[in-house]
C-alpha atoms as a PDB file:
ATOM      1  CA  UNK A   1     -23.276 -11.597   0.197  1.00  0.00           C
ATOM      2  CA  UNK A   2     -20.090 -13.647   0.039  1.00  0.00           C
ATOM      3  CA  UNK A   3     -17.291 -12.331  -1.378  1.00  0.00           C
ATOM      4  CA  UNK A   4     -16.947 -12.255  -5.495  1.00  0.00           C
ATOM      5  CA  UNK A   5     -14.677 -15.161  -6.430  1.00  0.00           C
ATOM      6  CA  UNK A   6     -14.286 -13.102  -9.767  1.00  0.00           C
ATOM      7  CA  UNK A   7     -12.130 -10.100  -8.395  1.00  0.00           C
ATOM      8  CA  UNK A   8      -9.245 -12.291  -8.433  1.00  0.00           C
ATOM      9  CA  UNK A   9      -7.071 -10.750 -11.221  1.00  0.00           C
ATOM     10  CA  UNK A  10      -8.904  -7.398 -11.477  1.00  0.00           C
ATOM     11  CA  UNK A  11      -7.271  -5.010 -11.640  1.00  0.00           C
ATOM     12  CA  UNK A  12      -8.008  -1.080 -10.552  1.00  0.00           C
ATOM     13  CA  UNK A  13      -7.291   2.013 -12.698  1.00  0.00           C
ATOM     14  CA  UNK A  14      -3.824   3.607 -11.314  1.00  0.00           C
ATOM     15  CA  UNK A  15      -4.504   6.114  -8.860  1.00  0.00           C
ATOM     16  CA  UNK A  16      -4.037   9.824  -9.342  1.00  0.00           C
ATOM     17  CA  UNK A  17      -0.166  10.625  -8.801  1.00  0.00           C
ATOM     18  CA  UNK A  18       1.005  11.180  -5.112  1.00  0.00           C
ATOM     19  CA  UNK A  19       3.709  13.465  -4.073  1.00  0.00           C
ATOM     20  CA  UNK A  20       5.381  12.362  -1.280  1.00  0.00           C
ATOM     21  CA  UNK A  21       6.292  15.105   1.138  1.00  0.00           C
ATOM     22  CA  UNK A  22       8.540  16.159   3.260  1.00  0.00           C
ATOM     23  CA  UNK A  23       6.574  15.943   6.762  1.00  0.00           C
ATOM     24  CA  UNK A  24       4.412  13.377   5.951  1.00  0.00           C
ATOM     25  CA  UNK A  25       7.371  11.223   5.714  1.00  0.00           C
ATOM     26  CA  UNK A  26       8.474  12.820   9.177  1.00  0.00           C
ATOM     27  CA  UNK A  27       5.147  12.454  10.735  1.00  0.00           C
ATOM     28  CA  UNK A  28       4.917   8.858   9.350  1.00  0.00           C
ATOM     29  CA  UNK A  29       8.189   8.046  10.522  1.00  0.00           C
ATOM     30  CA  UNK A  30       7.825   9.859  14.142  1.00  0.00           C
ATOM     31  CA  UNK A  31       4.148   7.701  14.087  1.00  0.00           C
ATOM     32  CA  UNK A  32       6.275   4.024  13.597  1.00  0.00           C
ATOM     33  CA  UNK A  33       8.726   5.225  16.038  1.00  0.00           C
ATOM     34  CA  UNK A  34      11.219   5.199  13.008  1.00  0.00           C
ATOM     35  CA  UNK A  35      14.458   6.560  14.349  1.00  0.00           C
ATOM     36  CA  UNK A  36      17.032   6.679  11.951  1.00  0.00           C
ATOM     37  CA  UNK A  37      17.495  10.196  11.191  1.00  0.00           C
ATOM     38  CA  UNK A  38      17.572   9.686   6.780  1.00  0.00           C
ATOM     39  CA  UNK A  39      13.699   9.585   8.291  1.00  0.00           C
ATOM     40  CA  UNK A  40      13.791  12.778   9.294  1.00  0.00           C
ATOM     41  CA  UNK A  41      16.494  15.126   8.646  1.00  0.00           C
ATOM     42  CA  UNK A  42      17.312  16.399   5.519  1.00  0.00           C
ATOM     43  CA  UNK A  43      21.327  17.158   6.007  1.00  0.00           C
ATOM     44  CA  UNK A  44      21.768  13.000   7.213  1.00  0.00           C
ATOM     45  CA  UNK A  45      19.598  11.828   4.552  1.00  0.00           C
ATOM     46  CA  UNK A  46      21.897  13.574   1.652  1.00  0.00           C
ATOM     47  CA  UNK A  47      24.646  12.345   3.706  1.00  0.00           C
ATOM     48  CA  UNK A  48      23.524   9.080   2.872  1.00  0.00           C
ATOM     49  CA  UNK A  49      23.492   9.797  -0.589  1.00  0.00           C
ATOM     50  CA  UNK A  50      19.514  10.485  -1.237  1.00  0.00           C
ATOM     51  CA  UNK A  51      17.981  13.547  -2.386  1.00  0.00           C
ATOM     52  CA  UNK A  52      15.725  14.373   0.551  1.00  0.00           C
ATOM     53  CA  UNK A  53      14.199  12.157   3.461  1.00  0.00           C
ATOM     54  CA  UNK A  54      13.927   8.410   3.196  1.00  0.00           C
ATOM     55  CA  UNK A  55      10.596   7.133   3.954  1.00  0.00           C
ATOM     56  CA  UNK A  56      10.081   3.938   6.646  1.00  0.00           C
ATOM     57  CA  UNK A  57       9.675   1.225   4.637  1.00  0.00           C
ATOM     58  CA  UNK A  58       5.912   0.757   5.784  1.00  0.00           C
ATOM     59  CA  UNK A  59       5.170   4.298   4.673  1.00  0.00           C
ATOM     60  CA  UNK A  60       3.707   2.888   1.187  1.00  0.00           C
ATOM     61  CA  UNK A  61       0.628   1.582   2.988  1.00  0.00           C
ATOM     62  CA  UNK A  62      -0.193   4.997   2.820  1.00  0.00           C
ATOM     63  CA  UNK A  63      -0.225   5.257  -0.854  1.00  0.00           C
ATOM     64  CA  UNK A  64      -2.458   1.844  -1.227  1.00  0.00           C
ATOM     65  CA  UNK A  65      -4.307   2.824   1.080  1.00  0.00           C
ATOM     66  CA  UNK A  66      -5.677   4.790  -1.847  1.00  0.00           C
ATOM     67  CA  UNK A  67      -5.924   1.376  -4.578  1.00  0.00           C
ATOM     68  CA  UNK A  68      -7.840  -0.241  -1.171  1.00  0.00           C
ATOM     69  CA  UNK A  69     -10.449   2.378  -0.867  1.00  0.00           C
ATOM     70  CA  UNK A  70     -11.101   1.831  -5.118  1.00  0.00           C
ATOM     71  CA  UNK A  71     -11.363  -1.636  -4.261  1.00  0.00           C
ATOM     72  CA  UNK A  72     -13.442  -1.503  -1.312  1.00  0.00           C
ATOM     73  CA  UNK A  73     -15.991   1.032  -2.656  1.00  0.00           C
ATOM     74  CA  UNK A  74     -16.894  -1.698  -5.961  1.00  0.00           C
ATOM     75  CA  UNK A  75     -20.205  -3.081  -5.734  1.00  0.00           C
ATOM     76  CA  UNK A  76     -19.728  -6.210  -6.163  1.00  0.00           C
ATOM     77  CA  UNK A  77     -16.810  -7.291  -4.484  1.00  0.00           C
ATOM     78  CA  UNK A  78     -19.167  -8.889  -1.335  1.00  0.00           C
ATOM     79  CA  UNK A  79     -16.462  -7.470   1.022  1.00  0.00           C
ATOM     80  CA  UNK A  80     -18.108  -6.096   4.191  1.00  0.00           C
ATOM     81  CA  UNK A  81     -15.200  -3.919   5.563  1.00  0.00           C
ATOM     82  CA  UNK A  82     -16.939  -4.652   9.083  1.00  0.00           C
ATOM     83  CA  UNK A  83     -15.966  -7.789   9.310  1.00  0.00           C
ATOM     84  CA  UNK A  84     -12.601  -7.025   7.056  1.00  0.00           C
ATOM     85  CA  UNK A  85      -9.386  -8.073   9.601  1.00  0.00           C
ATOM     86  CA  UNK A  86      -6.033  -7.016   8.169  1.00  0.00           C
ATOM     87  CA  UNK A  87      -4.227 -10.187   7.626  1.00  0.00           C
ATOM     88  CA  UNK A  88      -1.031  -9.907   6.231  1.00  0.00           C
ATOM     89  CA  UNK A  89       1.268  -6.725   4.649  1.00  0.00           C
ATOM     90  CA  UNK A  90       4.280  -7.196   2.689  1.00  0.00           C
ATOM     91  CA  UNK A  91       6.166  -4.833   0.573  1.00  0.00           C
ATOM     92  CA  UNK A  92       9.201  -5.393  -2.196  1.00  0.00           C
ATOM     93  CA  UNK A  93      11.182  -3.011  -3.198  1.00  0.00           C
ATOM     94  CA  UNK A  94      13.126  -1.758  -6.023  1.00  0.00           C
ATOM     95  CA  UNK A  95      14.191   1.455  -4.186  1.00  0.00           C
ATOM     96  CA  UNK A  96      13.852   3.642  -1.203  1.00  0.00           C
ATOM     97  CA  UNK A  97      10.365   6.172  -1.160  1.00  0.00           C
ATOM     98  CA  UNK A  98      12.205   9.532  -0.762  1.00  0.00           C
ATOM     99  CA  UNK A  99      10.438  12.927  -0.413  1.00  0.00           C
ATOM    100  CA  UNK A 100       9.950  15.109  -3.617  1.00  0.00           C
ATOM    101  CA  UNK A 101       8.602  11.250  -5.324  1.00  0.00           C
ATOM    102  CA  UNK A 102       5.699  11.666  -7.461  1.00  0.00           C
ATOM    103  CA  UNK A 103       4.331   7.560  -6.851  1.00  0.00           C
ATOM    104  CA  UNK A 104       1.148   5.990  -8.843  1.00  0.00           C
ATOM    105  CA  UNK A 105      -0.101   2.863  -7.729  1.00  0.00           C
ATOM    106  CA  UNK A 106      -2.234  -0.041  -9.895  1.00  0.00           C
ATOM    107  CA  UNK A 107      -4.322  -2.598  -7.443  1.00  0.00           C
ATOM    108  CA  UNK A 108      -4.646  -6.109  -8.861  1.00  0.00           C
ATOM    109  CA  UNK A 109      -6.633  -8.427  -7.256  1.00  0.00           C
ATOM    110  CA  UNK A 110      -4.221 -12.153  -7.044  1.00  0.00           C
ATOM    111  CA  UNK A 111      -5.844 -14.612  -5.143  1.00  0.00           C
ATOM    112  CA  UNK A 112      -8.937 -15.234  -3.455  1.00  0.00           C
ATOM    113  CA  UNK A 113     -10.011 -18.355  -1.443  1.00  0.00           C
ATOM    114  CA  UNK A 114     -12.507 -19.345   1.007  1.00  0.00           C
ATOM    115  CA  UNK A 115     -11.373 -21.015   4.424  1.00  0.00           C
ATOM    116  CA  UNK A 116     -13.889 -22.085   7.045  1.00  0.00           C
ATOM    117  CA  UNK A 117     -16.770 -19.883   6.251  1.00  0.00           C
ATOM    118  CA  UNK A 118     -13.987 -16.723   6.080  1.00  0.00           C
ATOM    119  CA  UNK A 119     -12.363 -15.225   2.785  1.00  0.00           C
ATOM    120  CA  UNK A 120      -9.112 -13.791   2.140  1.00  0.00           C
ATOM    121  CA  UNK A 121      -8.357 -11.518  -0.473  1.00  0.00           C
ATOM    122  CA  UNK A 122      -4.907 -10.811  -1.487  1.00  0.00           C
ATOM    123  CA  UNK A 123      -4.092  -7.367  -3.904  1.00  0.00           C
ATOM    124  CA  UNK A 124      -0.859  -6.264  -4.963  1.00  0.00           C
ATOM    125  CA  UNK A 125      -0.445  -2.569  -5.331  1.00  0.00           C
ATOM    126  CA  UNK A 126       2.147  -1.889  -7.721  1.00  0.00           C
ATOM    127  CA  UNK A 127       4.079   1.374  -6.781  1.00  0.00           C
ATOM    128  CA  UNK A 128       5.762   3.732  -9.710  1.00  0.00           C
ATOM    129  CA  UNK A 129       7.798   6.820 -10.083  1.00  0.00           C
ATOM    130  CA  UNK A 130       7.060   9.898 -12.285  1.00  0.00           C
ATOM    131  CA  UNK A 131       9.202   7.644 -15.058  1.00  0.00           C
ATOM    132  CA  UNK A 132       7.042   4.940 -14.847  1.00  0.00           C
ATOM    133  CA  UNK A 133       9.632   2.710 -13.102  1.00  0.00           C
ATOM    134  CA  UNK A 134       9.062   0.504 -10.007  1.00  0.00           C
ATOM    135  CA  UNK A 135       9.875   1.716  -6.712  1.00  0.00           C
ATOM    136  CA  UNK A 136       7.823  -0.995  -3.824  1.00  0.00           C
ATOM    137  CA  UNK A 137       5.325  -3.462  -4.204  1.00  0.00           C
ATOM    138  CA  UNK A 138       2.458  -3.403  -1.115  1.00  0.00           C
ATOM    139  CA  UNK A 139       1.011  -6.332  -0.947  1.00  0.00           C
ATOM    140  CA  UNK A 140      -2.012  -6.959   1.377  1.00  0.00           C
ATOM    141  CA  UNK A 141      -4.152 -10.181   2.619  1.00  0.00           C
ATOM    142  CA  UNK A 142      -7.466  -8.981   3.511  1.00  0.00           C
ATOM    143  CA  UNK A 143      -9.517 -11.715   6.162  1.00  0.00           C
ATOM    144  CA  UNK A 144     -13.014 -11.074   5.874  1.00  0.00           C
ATOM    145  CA  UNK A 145     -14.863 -13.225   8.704  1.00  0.00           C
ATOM    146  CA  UNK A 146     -17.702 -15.071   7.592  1.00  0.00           C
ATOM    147  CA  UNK A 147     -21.085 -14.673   9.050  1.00  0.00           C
ATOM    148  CA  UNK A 148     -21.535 -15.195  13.004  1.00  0.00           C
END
């Protein structure tokens, strides 16, 4: 089935809130190598002037990880995540992820185009506090390789 050239600009109900913890953000952080120690102790992170830990600033992959797995699961979308290669990952932020945030995330499909007998699909998580205001923006190019 190729992939739905109508997902582009659906858009996913917001996932159920997140509370980013503590050790996640230190297991995340110890995971990427992350050294800087706002990523993992408490005392240098209020130091710096935040409230608790500072997440890497990859760490939101983990929260659309969650608007990918909506996506993914749809019917008709015609993605085949066995033949789904992560293509691209960007993220924009309006502030740091710090432990103690409560974060919601909206997937909206932007683009989708077909290259060579592959498709890539492009979704932009949007990323928001308990307040409703922005923190990051994940966005993700999915390559799903066409038929051998």
């Amino acid at each position: 089935m190729p992939i739905n050239p109508e997902l582009q600009g659906r858009t996913m109900p917001p996932t159920e809130p997140y509370l980013v913890g503590r050790e996640k953000v230190r297991e995340f952080a110890r995971a990427v190598f992350a050294t800087n120690p706002v990523n993992l102790d408490p005392d240098a992170a209020r130091a710096a002037g935040y409230s608790d830990v500072v997440a890497p600033t990859t760490f939101p992959i983990v929260i659309q990880q969650l608007t990918l797995d909506r996506l993914l699961a749809e019917p008709d979308t015609g993605i085949d995540f066995s033949r789904v290669v992560h293509g691209d990952q960007r993220f924009s932020y309006s502030r740091p992820i710090v432990a103690g945030d409560l974060l919601t995330a909206q997937l909206t499909v932007t683009s989708v185009k077909t290259l060579g007998g592959n498709a890539m699909v492009t979704a932009e998580s949007v990323i928001t506090d308990e307040h409703g205001e922005h923190v990051v923006t994940a966005t993700s190019t999915l390559v799903v390789r066409g038929e051998d």
